[in-house]
Structure formats: structure tokens, C-alpha cells
Protein backbone atom coordinates (compact mmCIF):
# COMPACT_ATOMS: atom_id res chain seq x y z
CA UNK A 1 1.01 5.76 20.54
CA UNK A 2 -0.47 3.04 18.60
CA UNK A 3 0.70 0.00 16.87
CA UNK A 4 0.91 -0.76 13.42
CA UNK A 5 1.38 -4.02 11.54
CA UNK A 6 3.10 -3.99 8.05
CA UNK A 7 3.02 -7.49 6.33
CA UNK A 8 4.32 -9.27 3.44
CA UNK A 9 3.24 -12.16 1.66
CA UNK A 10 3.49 -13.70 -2.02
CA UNK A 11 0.92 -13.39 -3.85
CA UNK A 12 -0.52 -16.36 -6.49
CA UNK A 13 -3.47 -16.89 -8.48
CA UNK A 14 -5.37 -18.62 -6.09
CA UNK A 15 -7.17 -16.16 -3.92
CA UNK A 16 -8.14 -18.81 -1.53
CA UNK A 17 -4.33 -19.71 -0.52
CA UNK A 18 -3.42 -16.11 -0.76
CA UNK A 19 -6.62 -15.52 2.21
CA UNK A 20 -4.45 -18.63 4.00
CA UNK A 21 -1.80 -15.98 3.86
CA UNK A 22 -3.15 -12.87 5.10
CA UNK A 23 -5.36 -14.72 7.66
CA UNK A 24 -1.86 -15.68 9.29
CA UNK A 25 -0.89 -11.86 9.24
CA UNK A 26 -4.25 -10.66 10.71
CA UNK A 27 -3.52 -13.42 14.08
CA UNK A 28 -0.13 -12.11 14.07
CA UNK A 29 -1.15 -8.50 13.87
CA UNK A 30 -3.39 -8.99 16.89
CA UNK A 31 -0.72 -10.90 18.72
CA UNK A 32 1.56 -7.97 18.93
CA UNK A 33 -1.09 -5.50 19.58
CA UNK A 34 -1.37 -3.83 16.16
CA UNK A 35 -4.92 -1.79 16.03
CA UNK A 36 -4.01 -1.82 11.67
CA UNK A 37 -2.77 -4.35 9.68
CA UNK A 38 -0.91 -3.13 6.53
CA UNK A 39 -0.90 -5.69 3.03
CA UNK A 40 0.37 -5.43 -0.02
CA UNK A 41 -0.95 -4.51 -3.34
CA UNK A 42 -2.84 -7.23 -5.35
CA UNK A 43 -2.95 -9.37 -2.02
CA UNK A 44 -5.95 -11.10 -3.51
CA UNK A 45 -4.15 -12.42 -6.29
CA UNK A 46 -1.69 -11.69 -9.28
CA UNK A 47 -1.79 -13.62 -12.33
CA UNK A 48 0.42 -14.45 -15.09
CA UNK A 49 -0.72 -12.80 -17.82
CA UNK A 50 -3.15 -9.96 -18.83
CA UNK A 51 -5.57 -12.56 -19.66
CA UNK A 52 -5.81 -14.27 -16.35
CA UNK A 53 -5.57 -11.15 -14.39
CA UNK A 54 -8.84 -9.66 -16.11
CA UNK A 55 -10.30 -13.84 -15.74
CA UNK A 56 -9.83 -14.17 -11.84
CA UNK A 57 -11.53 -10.72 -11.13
CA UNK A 58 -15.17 -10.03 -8.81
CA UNK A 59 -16.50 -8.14 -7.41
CA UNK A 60 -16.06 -7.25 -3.49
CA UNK A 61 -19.18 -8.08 -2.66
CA UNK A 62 -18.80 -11.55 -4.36
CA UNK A 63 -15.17 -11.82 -3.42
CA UNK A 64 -14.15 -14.97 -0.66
CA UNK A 65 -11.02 -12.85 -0.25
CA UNK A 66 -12.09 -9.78 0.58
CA UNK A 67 -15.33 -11.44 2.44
CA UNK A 68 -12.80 -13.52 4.50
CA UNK A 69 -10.43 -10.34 5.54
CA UNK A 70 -13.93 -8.41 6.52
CA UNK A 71 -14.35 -11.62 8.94
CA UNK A 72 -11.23 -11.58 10.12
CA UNK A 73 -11.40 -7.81 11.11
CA UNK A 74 -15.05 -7.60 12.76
CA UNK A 75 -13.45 -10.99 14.80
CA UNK A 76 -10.43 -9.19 15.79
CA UNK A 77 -11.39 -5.58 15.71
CA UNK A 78 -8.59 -4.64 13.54
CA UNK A 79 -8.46 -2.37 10.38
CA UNK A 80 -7.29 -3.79 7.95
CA UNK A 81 -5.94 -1.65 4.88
CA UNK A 82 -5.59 -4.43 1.78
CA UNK A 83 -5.19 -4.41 -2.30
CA UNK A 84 -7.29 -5.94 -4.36
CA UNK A 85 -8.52 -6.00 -8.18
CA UNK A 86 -12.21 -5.02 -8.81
CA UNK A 87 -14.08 -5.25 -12.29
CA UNK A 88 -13.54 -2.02 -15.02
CA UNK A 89 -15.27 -1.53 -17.99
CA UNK A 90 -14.03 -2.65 -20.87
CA UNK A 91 -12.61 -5.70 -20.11
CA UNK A 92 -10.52 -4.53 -17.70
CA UNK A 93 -10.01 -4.56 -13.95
CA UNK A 94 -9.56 -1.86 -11.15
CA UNK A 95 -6.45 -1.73 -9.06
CA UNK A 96 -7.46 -0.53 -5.74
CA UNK A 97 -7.10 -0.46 -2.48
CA UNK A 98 -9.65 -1.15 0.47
CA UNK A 99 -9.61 0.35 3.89
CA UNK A 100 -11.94 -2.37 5.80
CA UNK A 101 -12.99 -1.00 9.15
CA UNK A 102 -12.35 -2.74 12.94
CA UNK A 103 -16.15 -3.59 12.36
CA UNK A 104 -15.45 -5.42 8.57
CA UNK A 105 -17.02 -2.60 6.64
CA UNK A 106 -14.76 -1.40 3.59
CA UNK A 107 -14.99 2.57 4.35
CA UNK A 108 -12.45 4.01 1.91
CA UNK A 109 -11.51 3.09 -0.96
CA UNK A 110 -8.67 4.82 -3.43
CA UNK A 111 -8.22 3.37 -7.24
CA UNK A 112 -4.42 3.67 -8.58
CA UNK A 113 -3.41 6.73 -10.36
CA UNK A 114 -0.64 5.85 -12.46
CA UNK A 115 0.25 2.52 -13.93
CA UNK A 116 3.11 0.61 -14.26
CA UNK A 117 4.11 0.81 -17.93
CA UNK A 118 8.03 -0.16 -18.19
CA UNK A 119 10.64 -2.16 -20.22
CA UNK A 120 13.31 -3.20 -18.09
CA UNK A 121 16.24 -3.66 -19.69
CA UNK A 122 17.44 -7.64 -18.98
CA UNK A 123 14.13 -7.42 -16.85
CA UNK A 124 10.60 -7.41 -16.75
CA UNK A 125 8.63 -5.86 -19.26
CA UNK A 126 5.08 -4.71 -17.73
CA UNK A 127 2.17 -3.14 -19.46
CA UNK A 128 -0.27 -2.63 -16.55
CA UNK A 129 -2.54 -0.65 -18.53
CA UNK A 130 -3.01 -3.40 -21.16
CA UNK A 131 -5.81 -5.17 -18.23
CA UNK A 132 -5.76 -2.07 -15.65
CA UNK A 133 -8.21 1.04 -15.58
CA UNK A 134 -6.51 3.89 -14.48
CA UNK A 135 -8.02 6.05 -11.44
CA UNK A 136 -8.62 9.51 -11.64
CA UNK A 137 -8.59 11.25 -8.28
CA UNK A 138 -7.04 11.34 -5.14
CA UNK A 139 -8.80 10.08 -1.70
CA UNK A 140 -8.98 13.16 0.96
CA UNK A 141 -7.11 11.58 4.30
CA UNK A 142 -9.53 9.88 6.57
CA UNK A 143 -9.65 9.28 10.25
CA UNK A 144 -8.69 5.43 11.83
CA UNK A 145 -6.92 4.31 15.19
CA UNK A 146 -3.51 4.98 13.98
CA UNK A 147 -4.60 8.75 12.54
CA UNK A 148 -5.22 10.39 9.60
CA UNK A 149 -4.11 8.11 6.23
CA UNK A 150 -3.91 8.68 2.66
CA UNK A 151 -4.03 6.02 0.18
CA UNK A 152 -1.69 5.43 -3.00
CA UNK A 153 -0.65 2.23 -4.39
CA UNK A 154 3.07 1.16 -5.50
CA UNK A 155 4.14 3.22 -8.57
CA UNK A 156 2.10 6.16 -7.60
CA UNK A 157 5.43 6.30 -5.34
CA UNK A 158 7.27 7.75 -7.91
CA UNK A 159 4.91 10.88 -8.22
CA UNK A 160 5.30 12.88 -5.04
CA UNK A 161 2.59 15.38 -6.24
CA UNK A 162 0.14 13.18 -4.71
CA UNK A 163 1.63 12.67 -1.10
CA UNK A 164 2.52 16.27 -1.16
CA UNK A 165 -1.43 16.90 -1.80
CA UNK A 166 -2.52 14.52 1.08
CA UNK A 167 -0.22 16.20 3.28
CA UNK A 168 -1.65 19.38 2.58
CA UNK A 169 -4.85 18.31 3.82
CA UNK A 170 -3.08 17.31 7.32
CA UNK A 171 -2.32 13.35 6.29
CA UNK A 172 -0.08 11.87 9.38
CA UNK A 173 0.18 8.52 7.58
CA UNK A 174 0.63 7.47 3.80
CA UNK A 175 0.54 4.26 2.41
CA UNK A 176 2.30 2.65 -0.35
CA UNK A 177 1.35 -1.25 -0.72
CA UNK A 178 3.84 -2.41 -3.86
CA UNK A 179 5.21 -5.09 -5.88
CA UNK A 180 7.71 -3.37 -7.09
CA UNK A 181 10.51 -6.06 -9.02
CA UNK A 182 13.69 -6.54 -7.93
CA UNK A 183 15.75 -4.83 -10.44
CA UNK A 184 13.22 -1.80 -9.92
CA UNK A 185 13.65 -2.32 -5.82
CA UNK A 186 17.14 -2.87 -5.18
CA UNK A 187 17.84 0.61 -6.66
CA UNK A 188 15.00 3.31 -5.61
CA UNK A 189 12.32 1.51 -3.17
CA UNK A 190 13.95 2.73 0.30
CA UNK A 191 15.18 5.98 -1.36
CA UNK A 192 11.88 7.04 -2.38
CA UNK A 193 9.99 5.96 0.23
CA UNK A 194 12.24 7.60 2.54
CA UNK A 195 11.82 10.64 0.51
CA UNK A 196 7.91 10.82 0.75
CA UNK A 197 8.21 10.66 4.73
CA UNK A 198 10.44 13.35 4.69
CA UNK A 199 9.11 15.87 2.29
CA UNK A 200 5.66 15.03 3.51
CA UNK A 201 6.77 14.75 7.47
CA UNK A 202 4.56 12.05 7.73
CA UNK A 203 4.74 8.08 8.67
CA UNK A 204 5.14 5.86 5.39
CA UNK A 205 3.67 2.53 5.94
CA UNK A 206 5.08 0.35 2.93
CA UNK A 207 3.91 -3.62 2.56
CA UNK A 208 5.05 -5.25 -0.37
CA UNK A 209 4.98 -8.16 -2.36
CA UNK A 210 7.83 -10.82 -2.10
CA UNK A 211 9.27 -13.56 -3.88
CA UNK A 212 8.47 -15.95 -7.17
CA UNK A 213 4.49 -15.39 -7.93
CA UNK A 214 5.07 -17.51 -10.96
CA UNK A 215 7.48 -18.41 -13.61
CA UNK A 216 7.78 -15.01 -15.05
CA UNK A 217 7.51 -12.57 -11.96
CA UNK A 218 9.07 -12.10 -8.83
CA UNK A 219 8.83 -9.19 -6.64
CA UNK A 220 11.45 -7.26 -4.13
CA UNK A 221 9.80 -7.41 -0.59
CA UNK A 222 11.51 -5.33 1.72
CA UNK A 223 8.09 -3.88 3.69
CA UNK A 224 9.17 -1.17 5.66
CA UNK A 225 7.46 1.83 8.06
CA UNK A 226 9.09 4.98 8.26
CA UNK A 227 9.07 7.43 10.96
CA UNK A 228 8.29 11.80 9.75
CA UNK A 229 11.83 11.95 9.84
CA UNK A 230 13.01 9.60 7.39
CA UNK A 231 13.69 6.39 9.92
CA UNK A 232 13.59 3.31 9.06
CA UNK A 233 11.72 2.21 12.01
CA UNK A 234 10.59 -1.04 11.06
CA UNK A 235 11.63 -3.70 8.05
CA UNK A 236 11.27 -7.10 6.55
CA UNK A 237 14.06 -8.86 4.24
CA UNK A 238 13.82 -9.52 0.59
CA UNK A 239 13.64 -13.69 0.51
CA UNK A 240 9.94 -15.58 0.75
CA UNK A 241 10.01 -18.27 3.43
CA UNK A 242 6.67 -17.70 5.23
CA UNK A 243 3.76 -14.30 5.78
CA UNK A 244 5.31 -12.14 8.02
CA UNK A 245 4.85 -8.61 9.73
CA UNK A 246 6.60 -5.80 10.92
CA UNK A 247 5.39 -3.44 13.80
CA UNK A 248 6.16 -0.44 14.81
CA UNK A 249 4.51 2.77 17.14
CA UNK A 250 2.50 4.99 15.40
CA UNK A 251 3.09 8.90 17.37
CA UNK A 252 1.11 11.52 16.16
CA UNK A 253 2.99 14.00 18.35
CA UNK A 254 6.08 12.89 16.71
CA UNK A 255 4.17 14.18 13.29
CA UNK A 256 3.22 17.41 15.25
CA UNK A 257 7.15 17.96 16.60
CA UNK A 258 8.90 18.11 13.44
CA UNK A 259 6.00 19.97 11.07
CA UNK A 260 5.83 23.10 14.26
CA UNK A 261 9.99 22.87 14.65
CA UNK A 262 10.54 22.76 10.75
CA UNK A 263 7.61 23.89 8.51
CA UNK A 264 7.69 23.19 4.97
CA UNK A 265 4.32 23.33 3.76
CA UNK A 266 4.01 26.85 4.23
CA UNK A 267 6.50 27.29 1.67
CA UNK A 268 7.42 26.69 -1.59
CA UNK A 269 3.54 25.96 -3.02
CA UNK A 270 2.09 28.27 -1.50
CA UNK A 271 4.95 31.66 -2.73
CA UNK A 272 5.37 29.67 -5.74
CA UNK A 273 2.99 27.29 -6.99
CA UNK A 274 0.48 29.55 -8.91
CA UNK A 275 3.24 31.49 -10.58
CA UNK A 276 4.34 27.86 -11.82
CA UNK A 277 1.23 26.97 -13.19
């Protein structure tokens, strides 16, 4: 078994006090033995407006933030799996995440699929895509310390064609760094997410955004892991006081126990899927 670390922070538009944040995550990661710290998406910042999303963006190479996490993880020797916005064409920006190595290299990285493009009723209304390039391909699972992961990013949550893809190619852990908003979170975040872990019998590591990132967003927290069998194994609340983690063990022969006992992949896609299509 191995540990993992899922953390939670709220995210501003100044990437230098957001690195405070996830600095204090990393040196609580390593306190409790975590070999892979989990953070949410657009840990390196999230702005108020279109505008200064697309103004605060550079480039990882250029990037204190994600410089200062690939310090942090040579230092500590701990992967650290992180979202982050990168320049697009176009005047836009990328919405990715970054798997950064126990050695501070950024090995993987996966681009969001599908944007978040709602009107909430007495809510929010988001238009992602007006400053966000959308990606166009999924990441093949990879090997770290905790197993083999797949990457998505927050709405892609709502599409379980893609975790149903990376579990096809033998994923044992997905991830789903969010910030989904409250109205949004209170009434599907712990359903779905405990639907992906148990139509993909995998672990769902989940870090999310909390809290007031400025006068006209706040997000629903509530980072979570979840076991292959739809277990809420680990969980943080929904109210911002300070960064904070989550940990929980990380058993691939868990994974192996309930996909040999109850088999589903061998099922409906592969009778089916073609005569779908």
C-alpha cells in the first residue's frame, strides 16, 4: 500500500501566495508519509475575469509557481500531480494539468477536454471557452508510486467516456482536480465521482478548490479519495479556514479483487459498442 495526499486550497490571483499555499500541502504531504500529493485545478491562480485569466498566464518554464512546486518535489521526493494555466494561441490559455515527478521533472501532462460552459440559474454564469483552448485527446495511464493514473480535470467528470477509456487501458487511479461551484457541488460532485470509481473499479483521487477566490466566485471544496468500490475513504469539508490534506492508502490489490470477482469491462463495449457506433 501506498499513501496518497489529496489537498485543498483557495486559489487567488496571486500565484506567489497561492505557491505559500501548496508549499504548506507539500510539508504536510511528507509529514504523513504521502509518496503523491494531489491539488486542485487552476492551483496557480484563478482570476476574475476572462481578461485577467488570459493576463496572468506563462509559461512553465517561466512560471515561479510551477518552478517552486518542481523544488519542492526534487526536496521531498514527492510527485506532485498540480493544475495550472499555460499559454494557447489566440489569446487564450491552456487548462492543464502537470504530473511533476519525485525528481521535479513535469513527465505527463493532459490538457482539459471539455469546458465549463453553463448559466446557473440564481448562480454563476461561466463561459470557460471565452479565454480557454480546449484539448483534444486523452493521456494513456502512466506509471508513478501510487500506480497507474489517468488524468482529467473537473468538468470532464461529467463525461464518463473518458474514465471508461483510461480504464480500458488498465488505469488503477483517476484524477479529477475541480472547482466545481457550490450550487453545481452540493448536488452531483460526490455522486459522480462516486460513480466513476465504481463503473471504472478504480481509486478516484478528487482535490478541489474551496471557498471565496474573489467577489464573484466561490467554489465547493469537499476533496475526497474514493476506494474501487465506491468508498468514501478520505474527505475534507466545504468552509476555507487554512490548506489542508486528506490521506488515504492507495491498494492496488484492492483494484485487482473487485475487477477478477466482478468484471465489467469485458462486457457491454466490447458485445455492444461497435454495433452502437
Amino acid at each position: 500500500m501506498t499513501i496518497a495526499a489529496v489537498g485543498q486550497i483557495c486559489s487567488t490571483s496571486s500565484m506567489s501566495l497561492n505557491l505559500v499555499q501548496c508549499k504548506l500541502l507539500v510539508a504536510k504531504a511528507v509529514a504523513a508519509g504521502a509518496k503523491a500529493l494531489f491539488l486542485p485545478e487552476a492551483s496557480d491562480y484563478i482570476g476574475k475575469s476572462a481578461t485577467e485569466t488570459v493576463s496572468l498566464v506563462q509559461s512553465v518554464s517561466d512560471s515561479t509557481f510551477v518552478l517552486g512546486l518542481q523544488e519542492e518535489a526534487r526536496r521531498e521526493e514527492l510527485a506532485i500531480n498540480v493544475g495550472v494555466h499555460e499559454p494557447a494561441q489566440g489569446g487564450k490559455v491552456k487548462n492543464t494539468l502537470l504530473w511533476i515527478d519525485q525528481k521535479g521533472n513535469i513527465v505527463q501532462r493532459y490538457q482539459k477536454l471539455h469546458l465549463f460552459d453553463v448559466d446557473i440559474k440564481n448562480g454563476p454564469v461561466l463561459k470557460e471557452s471565452n479565454s480557454v483552448e480546449k484539448g483534444m485527446s486523452i493521456l494513456p495511464p502512466f506509471e508513478t508510486p501510487l500506480g497507474r493514473v489517468g488524468l482529467t480535470i473537473c468538468f470532464d467528470l461529467r463525461f464518463p467516456e473518458i474514465s471508461l477509456a483510461l480504464a480500458r487501458m488498465n488505469c488503477q487511479v483517476i484524477t479529477y482536480p475541480s472547482a466545481f461551484t457550490v450550487p453545481t457541488g452540493t448536488a452531483h460532485w460526490e455522486p459522480l465521482l462516486r460513480a466513476r470509481a465504481i463503473e471504472t473499479q478504480s481509486y478516484v483521487v478528487a482535490a478541489a478548490q474551496v471557498g471565496a477566490h474573489n467577489e464573484k466566485r466561490i467554489s465547493y471544496g469537499h476533496s475526497m479519495i474514493i476506494s474501487p468500490w465506491g468508498e468514501i475513504i478520505a474527505k475534507l469539508g466545504g468552509q476555507w479556514k487554512e490548506p489542508e490534506i486528506a490521506i488515504a492508502d492507495i491498494d492496488l490489490d484492492i483494484v485487482k479483487k473487485i475487477r477478477t470477482e466482478m468484471p465489467l469491462l469485458r462486457r457491454t463495449y466490447d458485445q455492444f459498442f461497435k454495433i452502437w457506433t
